[in-house]
C-alpha atoms as a PDB file:
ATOM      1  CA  UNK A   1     111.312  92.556  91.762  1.00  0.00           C
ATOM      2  CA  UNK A   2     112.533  96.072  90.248  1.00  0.00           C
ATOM      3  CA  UNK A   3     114.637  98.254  92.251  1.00  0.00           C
ATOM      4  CA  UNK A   4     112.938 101.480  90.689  1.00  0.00           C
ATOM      5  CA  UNK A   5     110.171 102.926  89.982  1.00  0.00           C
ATOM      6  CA  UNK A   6     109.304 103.347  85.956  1.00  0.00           C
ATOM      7  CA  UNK A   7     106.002 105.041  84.987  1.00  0.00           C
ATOM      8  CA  UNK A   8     105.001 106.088  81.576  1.00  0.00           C
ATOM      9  CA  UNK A   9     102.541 108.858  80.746  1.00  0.00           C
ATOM     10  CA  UNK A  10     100.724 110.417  77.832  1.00  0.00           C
ATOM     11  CA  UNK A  11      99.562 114.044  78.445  1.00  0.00           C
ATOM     12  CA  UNK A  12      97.374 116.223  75.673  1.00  0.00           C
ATOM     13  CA  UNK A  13      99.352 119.325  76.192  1.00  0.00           C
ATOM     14  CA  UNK A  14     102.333 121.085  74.803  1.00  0.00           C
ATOM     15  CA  UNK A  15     105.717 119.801  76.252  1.00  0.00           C
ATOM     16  CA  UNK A  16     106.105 123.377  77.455  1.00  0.00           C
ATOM     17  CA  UNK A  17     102.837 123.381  79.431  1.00  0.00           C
ATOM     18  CA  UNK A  18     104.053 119.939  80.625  1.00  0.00           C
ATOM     19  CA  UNK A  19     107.940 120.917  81.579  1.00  0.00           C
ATOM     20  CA  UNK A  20     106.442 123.890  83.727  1.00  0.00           C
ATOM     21  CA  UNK A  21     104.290 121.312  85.787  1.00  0.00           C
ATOM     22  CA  UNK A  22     107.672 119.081  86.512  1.00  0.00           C
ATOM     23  CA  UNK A  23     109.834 122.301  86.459  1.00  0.00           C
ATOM     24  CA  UNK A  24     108.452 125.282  88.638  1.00  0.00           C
ATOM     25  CA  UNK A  25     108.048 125.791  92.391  1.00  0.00           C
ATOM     26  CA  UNK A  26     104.591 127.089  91.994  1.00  0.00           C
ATOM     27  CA  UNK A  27     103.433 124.152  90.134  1.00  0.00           C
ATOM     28  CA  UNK A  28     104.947 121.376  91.625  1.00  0.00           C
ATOM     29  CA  UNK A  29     103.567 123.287  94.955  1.00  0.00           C
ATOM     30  CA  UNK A  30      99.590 122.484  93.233  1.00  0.00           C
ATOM     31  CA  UNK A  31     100.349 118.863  92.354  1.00  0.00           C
ATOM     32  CA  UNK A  32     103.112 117.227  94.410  1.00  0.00           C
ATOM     33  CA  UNK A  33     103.928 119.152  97.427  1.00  0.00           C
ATOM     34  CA  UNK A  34     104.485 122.429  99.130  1.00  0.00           C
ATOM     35  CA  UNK A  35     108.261 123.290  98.468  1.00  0.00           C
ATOM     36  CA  UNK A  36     111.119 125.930  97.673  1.00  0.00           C
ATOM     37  CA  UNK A  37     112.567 124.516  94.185  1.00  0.00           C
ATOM     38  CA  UNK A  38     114.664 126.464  91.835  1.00  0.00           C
ATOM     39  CA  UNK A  39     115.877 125.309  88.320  1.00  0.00           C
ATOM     40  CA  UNK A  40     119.483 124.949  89.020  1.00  0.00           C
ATOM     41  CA  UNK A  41     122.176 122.793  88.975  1.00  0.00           C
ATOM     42  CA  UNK A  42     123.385 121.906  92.515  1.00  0.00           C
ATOM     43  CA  UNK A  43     120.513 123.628  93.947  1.00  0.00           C
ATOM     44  CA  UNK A  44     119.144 122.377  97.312  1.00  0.00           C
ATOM     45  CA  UNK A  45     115.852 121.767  98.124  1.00  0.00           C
ATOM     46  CA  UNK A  46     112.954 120.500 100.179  1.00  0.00           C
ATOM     47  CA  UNK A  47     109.158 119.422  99.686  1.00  0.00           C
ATOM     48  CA  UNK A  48     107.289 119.515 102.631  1.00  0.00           C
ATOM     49  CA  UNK A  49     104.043 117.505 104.047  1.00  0.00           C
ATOM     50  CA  UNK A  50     102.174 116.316 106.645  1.00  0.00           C
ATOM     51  CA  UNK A  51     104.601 114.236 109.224  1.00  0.00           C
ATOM     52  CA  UNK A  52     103.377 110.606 109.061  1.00  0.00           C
ATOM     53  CA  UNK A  53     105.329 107.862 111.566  1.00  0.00           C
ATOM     54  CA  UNK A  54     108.642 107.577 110.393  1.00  0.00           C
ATOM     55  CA  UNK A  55     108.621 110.148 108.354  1.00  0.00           C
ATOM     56  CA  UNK A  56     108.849 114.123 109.531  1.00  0.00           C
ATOM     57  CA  UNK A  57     106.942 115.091 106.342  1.00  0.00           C
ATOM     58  CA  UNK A  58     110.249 116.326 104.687  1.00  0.00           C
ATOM     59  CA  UNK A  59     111.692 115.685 101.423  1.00  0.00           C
ATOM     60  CA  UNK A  60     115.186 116.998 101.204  1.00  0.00           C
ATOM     61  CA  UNK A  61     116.531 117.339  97.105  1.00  0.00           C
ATOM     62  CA  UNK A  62     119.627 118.743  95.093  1.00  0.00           C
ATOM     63  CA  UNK A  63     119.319 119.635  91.462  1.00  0.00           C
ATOM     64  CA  UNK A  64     121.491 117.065  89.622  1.00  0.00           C
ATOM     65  CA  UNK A  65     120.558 117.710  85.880  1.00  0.00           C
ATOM     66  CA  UNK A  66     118.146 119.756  83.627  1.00  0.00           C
ATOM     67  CA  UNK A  67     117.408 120.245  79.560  1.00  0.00           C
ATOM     68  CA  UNK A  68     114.776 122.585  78.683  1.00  0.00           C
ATOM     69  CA  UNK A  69     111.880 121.485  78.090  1.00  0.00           C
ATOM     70  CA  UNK A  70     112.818 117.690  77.815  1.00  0.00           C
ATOM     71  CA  UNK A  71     114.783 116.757  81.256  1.00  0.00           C
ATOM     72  CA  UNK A  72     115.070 117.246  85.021  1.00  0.00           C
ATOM     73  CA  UNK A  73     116.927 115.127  87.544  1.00  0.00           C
ATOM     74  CA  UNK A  74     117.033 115.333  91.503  1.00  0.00           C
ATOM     75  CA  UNK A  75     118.205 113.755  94.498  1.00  0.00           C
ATOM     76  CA  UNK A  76     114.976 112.677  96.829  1.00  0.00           C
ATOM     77  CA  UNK A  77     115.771 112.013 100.646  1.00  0.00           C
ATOM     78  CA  UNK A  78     113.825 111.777 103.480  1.00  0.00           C
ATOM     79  CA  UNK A  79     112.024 109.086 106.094  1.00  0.00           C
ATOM     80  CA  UNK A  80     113.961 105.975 105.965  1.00  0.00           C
ATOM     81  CA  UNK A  81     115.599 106.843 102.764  1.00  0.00           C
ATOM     82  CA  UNK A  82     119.083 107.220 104.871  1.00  0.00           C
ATOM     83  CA  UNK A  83     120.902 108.044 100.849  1.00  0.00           C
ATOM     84  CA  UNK A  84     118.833 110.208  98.106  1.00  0.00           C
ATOM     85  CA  UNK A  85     117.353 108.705  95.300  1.00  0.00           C
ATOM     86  CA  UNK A  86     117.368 109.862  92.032  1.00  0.00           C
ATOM     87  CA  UNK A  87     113.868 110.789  90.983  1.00  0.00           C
ATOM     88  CA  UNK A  88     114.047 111.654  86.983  1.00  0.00           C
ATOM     89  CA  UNK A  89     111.481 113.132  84.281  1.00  0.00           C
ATOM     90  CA  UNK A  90     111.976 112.668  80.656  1.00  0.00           C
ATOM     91  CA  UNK A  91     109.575 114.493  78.282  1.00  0.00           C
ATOM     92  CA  UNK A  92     108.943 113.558  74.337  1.00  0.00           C
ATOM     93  CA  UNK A  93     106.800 115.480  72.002  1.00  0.00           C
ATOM     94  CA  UNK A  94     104.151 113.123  70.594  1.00  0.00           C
ATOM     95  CA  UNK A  95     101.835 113.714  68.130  1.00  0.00           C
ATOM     96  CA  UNK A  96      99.087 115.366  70.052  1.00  0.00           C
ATOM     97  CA  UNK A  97     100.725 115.814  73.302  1.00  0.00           C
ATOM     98  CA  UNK A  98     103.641 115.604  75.428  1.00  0.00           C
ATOM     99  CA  UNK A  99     104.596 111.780  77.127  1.00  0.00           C
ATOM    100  CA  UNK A 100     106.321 111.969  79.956  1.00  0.00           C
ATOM    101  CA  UNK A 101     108.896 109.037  81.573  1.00  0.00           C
ATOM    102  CA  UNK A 102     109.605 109.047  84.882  1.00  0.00           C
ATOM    103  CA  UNK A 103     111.836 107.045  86.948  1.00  0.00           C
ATOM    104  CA  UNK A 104     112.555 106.962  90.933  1.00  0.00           C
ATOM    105  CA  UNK A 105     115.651 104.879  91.160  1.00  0.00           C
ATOM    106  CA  UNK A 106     118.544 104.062  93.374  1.00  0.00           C
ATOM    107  CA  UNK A 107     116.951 102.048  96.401  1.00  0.00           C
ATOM    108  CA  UNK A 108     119.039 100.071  98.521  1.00  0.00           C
ATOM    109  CA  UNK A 109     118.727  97.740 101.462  1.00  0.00           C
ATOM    110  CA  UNK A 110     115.750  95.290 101.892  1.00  0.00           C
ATOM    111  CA  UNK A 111     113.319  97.926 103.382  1.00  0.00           C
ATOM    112  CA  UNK A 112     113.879 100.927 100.978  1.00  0.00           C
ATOM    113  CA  UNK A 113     114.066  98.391  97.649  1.00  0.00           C
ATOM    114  CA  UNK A 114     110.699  96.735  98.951  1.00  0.00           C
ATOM    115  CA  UNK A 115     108.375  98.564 101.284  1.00  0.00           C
ATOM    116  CA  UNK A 116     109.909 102.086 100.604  1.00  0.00           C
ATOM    117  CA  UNK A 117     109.540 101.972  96.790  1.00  0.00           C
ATOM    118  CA  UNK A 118     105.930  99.761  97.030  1.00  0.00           C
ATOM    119  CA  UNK A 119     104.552 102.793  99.023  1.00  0.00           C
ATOM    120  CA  UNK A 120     106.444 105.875  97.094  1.00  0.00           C
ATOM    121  CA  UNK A 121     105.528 103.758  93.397  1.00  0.00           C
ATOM    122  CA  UNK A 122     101.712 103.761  94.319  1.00  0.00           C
ATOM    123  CA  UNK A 123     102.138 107.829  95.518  1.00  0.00           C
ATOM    124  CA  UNK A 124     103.836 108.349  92.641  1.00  0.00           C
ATOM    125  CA  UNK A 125     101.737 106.910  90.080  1.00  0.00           C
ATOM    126  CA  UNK A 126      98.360 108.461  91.681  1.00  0.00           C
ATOM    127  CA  UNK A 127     100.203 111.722  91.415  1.00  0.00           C
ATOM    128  CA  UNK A 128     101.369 111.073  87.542  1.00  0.00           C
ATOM    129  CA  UNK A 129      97.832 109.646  86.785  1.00  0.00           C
ATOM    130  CA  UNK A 130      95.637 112.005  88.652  1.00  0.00           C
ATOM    131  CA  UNK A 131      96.847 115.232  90.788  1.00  0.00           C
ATOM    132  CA  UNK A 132      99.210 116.321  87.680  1.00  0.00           C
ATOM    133  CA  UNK A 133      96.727 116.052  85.297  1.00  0.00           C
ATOM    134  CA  UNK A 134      94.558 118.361  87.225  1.00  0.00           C
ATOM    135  CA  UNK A 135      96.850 120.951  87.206  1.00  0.00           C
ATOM    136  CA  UNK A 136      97.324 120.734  83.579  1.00  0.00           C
ATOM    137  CA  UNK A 137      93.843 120.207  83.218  1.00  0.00           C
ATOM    138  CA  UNK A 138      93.035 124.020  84.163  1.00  0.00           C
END
């Protein structure tokens, strides 16, 4: 069984339209989760949600890496995650569109590679598939 998470997506817009989905507070705020994200290195960050058992709805993140408009890497900690992950996008102009690859990576211990990453893969990819594409949609 994989010890990540690897989705790939095809999106009909401009990379730039998609990079400011992945890459700005307000938008990842629409789509993902309420949150107080800056594009900088080493910057520290959280998402926040709805507390769930085991899990006090927060998502704390650092900044790792960034190329405009084509990459963005952060740290993703919180619930039984004890050590961040590494959540990354990758973005490629395509001929009519933008596809983006995304990877959540860097699970360890039986629970976190296994029941962790089942249940963040399946949030994940109904996010990538649907509540992204709604934003860029309007």
């Amino acid at each position: 069984m994989a010890r990540e998470i690897n989705i790939e997506r095809f999106y009909p817009y401009p990379i730039e339209k998609v990079w400011k989905a992945i890459a700005t507070s307000e938008a990842l705020s629409e789509w993902l989760m309420p949150n107080d994200f800056k594009l900088e290195i080493g910057y520290e960050f959280s998402f926040q949600t709805k507390p769930q058992p085991g899990f006090d709805g927060i998502v704390k993140c650092k900044v790792i890496d960034f190329e405009e408009p084509k990459r963005l890497t952060y740290t993703w900690q919180g619930g039984p995650l004890k050590k961040p992950t590494n959540v990354s996008f990758v973005l490629k102009s395509t001929q009519g569109g933008t596809t983006l690859l995304f990877k959540h990576s860097g699970f360890e211990g039986f629970i976190n590679q296994y029941i962790v990453r089942f249940i963040l893969g399946n949030g994940w990819k109904s996010l990538l598939f649907k509540k992204i594409k709604l934003y860029l949609d309007k």
